[in-house]
C-alpha atoms as a PDB file:
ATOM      1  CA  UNK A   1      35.249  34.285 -24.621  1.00  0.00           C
ATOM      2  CA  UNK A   2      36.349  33.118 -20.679  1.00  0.00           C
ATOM      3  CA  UNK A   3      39.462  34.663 -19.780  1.00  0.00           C
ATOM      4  CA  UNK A   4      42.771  32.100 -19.183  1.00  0.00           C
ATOM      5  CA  UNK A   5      42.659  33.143 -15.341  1.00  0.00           C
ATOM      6  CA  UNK A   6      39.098  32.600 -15.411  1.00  0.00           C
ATOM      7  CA  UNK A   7      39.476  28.848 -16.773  1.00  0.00           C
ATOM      8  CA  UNK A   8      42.634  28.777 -14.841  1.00  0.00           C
ATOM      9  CA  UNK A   9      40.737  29.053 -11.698  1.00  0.00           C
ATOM     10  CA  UNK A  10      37.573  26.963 -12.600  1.00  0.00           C
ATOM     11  CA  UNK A  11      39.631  23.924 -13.390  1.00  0.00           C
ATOM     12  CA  UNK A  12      41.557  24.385 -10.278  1.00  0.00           C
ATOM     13  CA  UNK A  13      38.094  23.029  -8.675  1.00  0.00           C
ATOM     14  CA  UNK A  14      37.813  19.968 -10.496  1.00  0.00           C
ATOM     15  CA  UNK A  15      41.702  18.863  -9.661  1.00  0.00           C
ATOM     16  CA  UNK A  16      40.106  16.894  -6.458  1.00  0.00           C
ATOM     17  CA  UNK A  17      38.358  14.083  -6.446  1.00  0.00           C
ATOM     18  CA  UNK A  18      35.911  15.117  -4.021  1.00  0.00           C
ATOM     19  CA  UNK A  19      34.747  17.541  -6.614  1.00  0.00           C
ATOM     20  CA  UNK A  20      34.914  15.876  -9.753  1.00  0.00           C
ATOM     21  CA  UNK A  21      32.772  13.422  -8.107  1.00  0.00           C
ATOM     22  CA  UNK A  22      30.131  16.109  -6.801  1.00  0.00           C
ATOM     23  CA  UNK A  23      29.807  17.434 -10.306  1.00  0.00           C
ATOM     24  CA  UNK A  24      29.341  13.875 -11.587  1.00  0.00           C
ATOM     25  CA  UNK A  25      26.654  13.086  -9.433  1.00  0.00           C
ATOM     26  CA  UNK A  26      25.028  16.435 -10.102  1.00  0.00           C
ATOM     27  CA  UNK A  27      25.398  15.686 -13.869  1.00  0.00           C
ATOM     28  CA  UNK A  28      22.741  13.221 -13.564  1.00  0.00           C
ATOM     29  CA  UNK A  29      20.319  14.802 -11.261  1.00  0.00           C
ATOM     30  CA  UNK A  30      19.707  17.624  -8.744  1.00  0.00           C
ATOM     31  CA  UNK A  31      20.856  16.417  -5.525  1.00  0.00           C
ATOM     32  CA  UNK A  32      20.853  17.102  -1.250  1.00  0.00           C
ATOM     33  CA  UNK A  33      23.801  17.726   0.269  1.00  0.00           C
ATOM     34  CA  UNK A  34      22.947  14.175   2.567  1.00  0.00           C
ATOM     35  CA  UNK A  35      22.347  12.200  -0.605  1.00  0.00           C
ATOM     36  CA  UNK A  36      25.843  13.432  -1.566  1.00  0.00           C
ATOM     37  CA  UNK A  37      27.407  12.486   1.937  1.00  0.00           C
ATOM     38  CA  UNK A  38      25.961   9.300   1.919  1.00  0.00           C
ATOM     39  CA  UNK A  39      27.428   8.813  -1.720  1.00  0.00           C
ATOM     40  CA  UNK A  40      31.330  10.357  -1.250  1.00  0.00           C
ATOM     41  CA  UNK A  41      31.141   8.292   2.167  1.00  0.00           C
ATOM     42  CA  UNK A  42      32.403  11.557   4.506  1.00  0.00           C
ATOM     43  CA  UNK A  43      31.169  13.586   7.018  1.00  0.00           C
ATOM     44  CA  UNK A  44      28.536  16.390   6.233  1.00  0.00           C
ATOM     45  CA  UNK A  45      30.593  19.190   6.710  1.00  0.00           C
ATOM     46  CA  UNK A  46      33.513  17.861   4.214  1.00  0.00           C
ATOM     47  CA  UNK A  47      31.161  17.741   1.747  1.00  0.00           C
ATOM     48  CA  UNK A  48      29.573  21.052   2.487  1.00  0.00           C
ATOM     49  CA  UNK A  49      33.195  22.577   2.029  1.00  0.00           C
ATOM     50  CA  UNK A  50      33.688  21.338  -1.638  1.00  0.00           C
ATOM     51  CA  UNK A  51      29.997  23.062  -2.270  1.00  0.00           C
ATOM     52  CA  UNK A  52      30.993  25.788  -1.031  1.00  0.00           C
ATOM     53  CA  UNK A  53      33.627  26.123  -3.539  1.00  0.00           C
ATOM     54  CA  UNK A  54      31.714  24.887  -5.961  1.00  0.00           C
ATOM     55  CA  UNK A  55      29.228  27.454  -5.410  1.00  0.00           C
ATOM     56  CA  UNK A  56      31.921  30.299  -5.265  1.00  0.00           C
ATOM     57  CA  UNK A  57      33.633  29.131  -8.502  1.00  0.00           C
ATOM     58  CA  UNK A  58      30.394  29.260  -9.885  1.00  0.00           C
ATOM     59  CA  UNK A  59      29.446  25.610 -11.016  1.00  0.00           C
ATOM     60  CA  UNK A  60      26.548  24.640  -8.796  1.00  0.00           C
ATOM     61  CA  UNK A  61      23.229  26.631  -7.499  1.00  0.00           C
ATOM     62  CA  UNK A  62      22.007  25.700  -4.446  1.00  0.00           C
ATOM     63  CA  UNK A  63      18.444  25.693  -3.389  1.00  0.00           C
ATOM     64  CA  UNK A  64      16.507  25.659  -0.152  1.00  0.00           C
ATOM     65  CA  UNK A  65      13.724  23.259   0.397  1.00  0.00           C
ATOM     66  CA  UNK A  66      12.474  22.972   4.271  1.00  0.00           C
ATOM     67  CA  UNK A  67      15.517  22.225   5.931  1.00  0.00           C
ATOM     68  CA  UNK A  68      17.679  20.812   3.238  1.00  0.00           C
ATOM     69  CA  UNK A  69      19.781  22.022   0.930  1.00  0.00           C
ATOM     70  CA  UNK A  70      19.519  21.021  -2.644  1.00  0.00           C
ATOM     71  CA  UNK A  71      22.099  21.338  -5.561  1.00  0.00           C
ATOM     72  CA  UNK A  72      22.648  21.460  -9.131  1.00  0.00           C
ATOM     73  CA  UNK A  73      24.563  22.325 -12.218  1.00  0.00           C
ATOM     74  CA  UNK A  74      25.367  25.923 -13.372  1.00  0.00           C
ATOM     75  CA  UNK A  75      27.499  25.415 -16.123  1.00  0.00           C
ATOM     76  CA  UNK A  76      25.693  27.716 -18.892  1.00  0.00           C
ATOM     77  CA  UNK A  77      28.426  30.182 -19.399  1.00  0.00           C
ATOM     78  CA  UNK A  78      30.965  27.108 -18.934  1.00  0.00           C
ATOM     79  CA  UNK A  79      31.060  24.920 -21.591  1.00  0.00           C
ATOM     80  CA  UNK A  80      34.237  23.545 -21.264  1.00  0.00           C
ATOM     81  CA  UNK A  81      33.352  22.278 -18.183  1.00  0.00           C
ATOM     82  CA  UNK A  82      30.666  20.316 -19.847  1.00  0.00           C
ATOM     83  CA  UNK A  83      32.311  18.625 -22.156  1.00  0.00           C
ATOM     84  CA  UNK A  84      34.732  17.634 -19.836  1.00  0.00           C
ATOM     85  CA  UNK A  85      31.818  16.029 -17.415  1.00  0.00           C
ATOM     86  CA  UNK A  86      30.740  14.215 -20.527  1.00  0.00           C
ATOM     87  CA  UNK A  87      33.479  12.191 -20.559  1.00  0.00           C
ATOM     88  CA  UNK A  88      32.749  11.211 -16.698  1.00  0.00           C
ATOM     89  CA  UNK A  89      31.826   7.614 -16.149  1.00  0.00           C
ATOM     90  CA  UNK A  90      27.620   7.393 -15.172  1.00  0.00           C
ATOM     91  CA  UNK A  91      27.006   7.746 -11.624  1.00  0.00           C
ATOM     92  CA  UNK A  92      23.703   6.489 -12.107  1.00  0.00           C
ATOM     93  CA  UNK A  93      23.892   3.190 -11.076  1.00  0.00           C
ATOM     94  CA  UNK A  94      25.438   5.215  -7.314  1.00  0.00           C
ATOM     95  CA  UNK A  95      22.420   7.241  -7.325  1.00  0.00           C
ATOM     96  CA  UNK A  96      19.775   4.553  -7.914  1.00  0.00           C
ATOM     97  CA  UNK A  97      21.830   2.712  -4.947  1.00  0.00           C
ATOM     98  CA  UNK A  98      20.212   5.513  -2.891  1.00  0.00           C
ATOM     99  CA  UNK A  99      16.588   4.742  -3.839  1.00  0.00           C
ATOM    100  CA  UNK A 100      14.462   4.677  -0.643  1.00  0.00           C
ATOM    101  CA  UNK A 101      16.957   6.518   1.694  1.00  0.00           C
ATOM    102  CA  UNK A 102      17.149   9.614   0.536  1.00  0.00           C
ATOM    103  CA  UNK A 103      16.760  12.819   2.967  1.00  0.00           C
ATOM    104  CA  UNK A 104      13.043  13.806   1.585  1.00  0.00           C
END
């Protein structure tokens, strides 16, 4: 069982919108940290902030492939988390938007 600090301080993370959003997009597929610029519409090194402390709390992996940076979701020992990005609204429709501009 997590500890109430633990959960304390993991929920923290996903009381900004920035965040919330970054997890919602990585619900639905791996992603690079331009794709998610070009989807939270802010600069590269906002974004790379909130993964940061993503990465720290422990909710993402990151993954280096050439010269990006690619991202996902670590929430195995979380599942909390998980059910509260299954009530998220589909940002699949965002992604797809992407199709043929992506940083590959």
């Amino acid at each position: 069982m997590t500890k109430v600090e633990d959960m304390l301080e993991t929920l923290k993370l996903l009381s900004d919108k920035s965040r919330l959003t970054i997890l919602a997009l990585l619900k639905e597929s791996e992603m690079c940290v331009c794709d998610i610029v070009d989807l939270l519409e802010t600069t590269q090194p906002n974004v790379s902030q909130h993964l940061k402390k993503l990465k720290t709390g422990g909710l993402i992996n990151e993954t280096k492939r050439r010269q990006w940076v690619y991202y996902s979701l670590n929430l195995e020992d979380k599942p909390y988390i998980k059910e509260i990005l299954d009530q998220l609204p589909s940002m699949k429709d965002r992604i797809d938007s992407l199709k043929g501009q992506s940083c590959d």
